[in-house]
Protein backbone atom coordinates (compact mmCIF):
# COMPACT_ATOMS: atom_id res chain seq x y z
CA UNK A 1 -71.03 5.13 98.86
CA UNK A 2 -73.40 2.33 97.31
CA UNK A 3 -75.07 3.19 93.79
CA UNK A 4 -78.76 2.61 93.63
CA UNK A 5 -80.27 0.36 91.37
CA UNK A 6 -81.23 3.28 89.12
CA UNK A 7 -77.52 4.74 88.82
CA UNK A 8 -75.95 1.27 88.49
CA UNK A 9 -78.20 0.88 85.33
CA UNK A 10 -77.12 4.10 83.60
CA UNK A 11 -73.28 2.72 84.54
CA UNK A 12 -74.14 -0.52 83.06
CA UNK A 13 -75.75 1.38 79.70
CA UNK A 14 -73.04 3.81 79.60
CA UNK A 15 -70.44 0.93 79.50
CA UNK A 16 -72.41 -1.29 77.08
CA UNK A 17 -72.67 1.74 74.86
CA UNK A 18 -68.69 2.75 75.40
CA UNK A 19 -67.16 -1.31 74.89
CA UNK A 20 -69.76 -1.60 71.88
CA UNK A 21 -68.31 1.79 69.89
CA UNK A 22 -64.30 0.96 71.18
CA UNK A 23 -62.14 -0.54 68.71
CA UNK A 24 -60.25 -1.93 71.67
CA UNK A 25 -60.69 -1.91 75.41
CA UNK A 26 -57.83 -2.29 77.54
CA UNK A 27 -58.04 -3.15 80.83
CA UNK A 28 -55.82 -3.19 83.62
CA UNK A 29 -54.66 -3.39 87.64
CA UNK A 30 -54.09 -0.36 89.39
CA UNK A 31 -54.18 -1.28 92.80
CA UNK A 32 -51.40 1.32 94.21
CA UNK A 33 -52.12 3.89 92.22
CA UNK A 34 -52.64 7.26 93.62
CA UNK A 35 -56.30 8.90 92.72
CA UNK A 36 -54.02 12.32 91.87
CA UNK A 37 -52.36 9.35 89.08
CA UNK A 38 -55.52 8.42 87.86
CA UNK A 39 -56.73 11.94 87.33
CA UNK A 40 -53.41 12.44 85.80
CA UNK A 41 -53.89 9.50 83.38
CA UNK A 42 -57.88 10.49 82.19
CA UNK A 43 -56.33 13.93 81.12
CA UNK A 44 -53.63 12.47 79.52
CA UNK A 45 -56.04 9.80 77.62
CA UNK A 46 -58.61 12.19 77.08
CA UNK A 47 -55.98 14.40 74.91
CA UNK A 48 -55.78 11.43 71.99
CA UNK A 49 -60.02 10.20 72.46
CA UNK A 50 -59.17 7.69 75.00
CA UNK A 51 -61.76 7.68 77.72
CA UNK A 52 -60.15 5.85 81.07
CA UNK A 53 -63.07 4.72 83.57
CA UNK A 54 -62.94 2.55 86.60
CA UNK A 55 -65.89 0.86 86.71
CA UNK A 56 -67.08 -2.34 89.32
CA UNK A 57 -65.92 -5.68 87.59
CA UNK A 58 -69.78 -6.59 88.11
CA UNK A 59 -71.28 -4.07 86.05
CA UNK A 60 -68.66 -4.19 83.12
CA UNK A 61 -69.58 -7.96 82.72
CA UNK A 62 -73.33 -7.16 83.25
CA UNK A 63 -72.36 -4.72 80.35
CA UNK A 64 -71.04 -7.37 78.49
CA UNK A 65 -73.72 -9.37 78.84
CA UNK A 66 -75.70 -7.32 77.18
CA UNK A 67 -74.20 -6.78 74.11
CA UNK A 68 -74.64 -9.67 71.65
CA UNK A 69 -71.75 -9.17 69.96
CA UNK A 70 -69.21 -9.72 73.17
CA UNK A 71 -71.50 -12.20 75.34
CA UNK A 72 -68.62 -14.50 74.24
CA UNK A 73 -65.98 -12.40 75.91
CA UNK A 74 -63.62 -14.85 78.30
CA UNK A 75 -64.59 -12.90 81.61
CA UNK A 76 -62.53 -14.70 83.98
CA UNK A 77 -60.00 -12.26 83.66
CA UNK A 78 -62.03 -9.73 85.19
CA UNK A 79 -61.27 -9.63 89.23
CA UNK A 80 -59.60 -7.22 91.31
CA UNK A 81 -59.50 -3.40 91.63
CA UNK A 82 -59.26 -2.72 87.24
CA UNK A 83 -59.58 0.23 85.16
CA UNK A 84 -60.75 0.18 81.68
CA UNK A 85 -59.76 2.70 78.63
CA UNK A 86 -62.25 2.58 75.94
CA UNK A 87 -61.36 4.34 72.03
CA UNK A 88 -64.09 4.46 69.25
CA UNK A 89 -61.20 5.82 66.99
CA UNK A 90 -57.83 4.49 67.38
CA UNK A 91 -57.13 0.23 68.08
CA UNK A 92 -53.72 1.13 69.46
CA UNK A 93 -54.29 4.55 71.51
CA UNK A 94 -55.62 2.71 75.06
CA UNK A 95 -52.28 0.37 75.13
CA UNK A 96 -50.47 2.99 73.96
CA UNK A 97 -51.22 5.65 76.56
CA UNK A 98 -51.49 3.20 79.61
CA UNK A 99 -48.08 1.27 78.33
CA UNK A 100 -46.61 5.50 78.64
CA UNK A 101 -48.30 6.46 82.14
CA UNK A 102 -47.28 2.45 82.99
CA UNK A 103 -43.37 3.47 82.92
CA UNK A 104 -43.49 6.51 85.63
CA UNK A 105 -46.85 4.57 87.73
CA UNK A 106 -45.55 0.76 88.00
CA UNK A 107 -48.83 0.17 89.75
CA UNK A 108 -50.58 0.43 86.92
CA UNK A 109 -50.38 -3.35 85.01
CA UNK A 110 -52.18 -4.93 81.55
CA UNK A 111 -54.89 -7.26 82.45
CA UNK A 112 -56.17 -7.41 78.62
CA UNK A 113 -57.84 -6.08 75.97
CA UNK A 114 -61.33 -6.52 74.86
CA UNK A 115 -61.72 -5.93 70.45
CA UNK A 116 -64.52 -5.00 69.06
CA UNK A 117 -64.99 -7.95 67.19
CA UNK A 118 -65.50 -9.97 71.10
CA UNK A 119 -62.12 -11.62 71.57
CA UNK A 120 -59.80 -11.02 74.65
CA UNK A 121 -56.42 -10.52 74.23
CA UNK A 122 -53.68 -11.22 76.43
CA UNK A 123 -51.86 -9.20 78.82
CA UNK A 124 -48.67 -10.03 76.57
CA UNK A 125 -50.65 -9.17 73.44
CA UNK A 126 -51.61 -5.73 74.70
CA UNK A 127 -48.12 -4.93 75.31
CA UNK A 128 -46.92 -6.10 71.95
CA UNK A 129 -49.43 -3.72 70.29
CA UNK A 130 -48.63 -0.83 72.92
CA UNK A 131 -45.02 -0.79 71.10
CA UNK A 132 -46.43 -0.66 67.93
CA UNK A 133 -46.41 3.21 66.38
CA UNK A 134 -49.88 4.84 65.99
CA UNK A 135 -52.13 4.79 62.76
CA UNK A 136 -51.13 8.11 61.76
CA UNK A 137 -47.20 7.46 62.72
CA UNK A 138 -47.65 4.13 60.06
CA UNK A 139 -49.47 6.38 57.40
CA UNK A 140 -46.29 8.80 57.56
CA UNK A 141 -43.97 6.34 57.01
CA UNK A 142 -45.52 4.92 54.14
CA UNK A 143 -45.93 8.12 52.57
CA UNK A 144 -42.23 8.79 53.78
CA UNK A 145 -41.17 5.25 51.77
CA UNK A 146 -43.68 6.09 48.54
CA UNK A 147 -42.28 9.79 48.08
CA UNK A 148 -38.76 8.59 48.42
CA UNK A 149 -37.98 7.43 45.03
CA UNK A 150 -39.63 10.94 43.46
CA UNK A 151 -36.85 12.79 46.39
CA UNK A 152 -34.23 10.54 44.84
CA UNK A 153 -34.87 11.53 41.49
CA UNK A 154 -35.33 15.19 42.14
CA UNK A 155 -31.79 15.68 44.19
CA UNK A 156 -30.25 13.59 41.52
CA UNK A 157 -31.26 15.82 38.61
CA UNK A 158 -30.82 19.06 40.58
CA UNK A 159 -27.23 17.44 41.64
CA UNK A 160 -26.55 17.85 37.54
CA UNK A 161 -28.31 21.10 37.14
CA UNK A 162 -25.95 22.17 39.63
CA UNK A 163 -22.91 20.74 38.37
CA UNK A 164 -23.68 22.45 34.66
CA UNK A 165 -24.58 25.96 35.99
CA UNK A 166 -20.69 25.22 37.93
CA UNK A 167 -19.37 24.38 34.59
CA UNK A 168 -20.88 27.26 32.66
CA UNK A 169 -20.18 29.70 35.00
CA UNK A 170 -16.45 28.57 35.24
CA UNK A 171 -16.42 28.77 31.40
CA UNK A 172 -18.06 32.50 31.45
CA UNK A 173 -15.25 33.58 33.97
């Protein structure tokens, strides 16, 4: 069903306003993919912010266009049947959840990314930062790696607390 010229503009604004608030846009293939999959994969996505839309490569680049921060984006990349996951929150949660639904759907393959800042990344970048843990997993484990000196100390002094109560009590017996 064709959109009139009036619904293709709210697309077009709706995706200027979505790739101007993402931290990163990642868009891929999924020519193959089932439309159950790709219901699937927006639940999924919407779980952790991630909004997944498949949009007409026309209308994302007339999108573009009108943004003046990522008029510069390399659009080349930008044919075939592609779906695009936008997050305002989160630079790692797109790759992330497509690189997950990527390993049960094959179908579904990295084009790209689009950051915030109007570069495009490669297909081979995306998956590099797909593998990388999320924000809050890297906050943990510095917190983890900061507290572990004040664990250290703690077991070590309640190792000899221990070890005098042992003595004292063997003494008392």
């Amino acid at each position: 069903m064709a959109l009139t010229k009036n619904k293709k503009n709210e697309v077009v604004a709706e995706v200027s306003e979505l790739l101007g608030s993402s931290k990163l846009t990642v868009v891929a293939q999924y020519q193959g993919t089932t439309v159950k999959a790709i219901q699937a994969l927006r639940k999924e996505a919407k779980s952790n912010g991630t909004k997944v839309s498949v949009v007409k490569n026309r209308l994302v680049i007339k999108a573009l266009e009108s943004n003046d921060i990522l008029k510069s984006v390399d659009m080349s990349a930008l044919t075939g049947q592609l779906l695009y996951a936008f997050n305002s929150e989160d630079e790692v949660a797109p790759a992330q959840i497509l690189n997950t639904f990527a390993k049960t759907n094959p179908s579904i393959q990295f084009v790209g990314a689009i950051t915030s800042d109007g570069q495009f990344m490669s297909a081979d970048d995306v998956k590099a930062l797909a593998t990388l843990p999320s924000k809050n997993e890297l906050i943990a484990q510095v917190i983890a790696n900061l507290l572990s000196p004040v664990h250290d100390v703690t077991n070590a002094l309640s190792g000899n607390l221990h070890a005098l109560l042992d003595g004292v009590e063997a003494k008392a017996a």
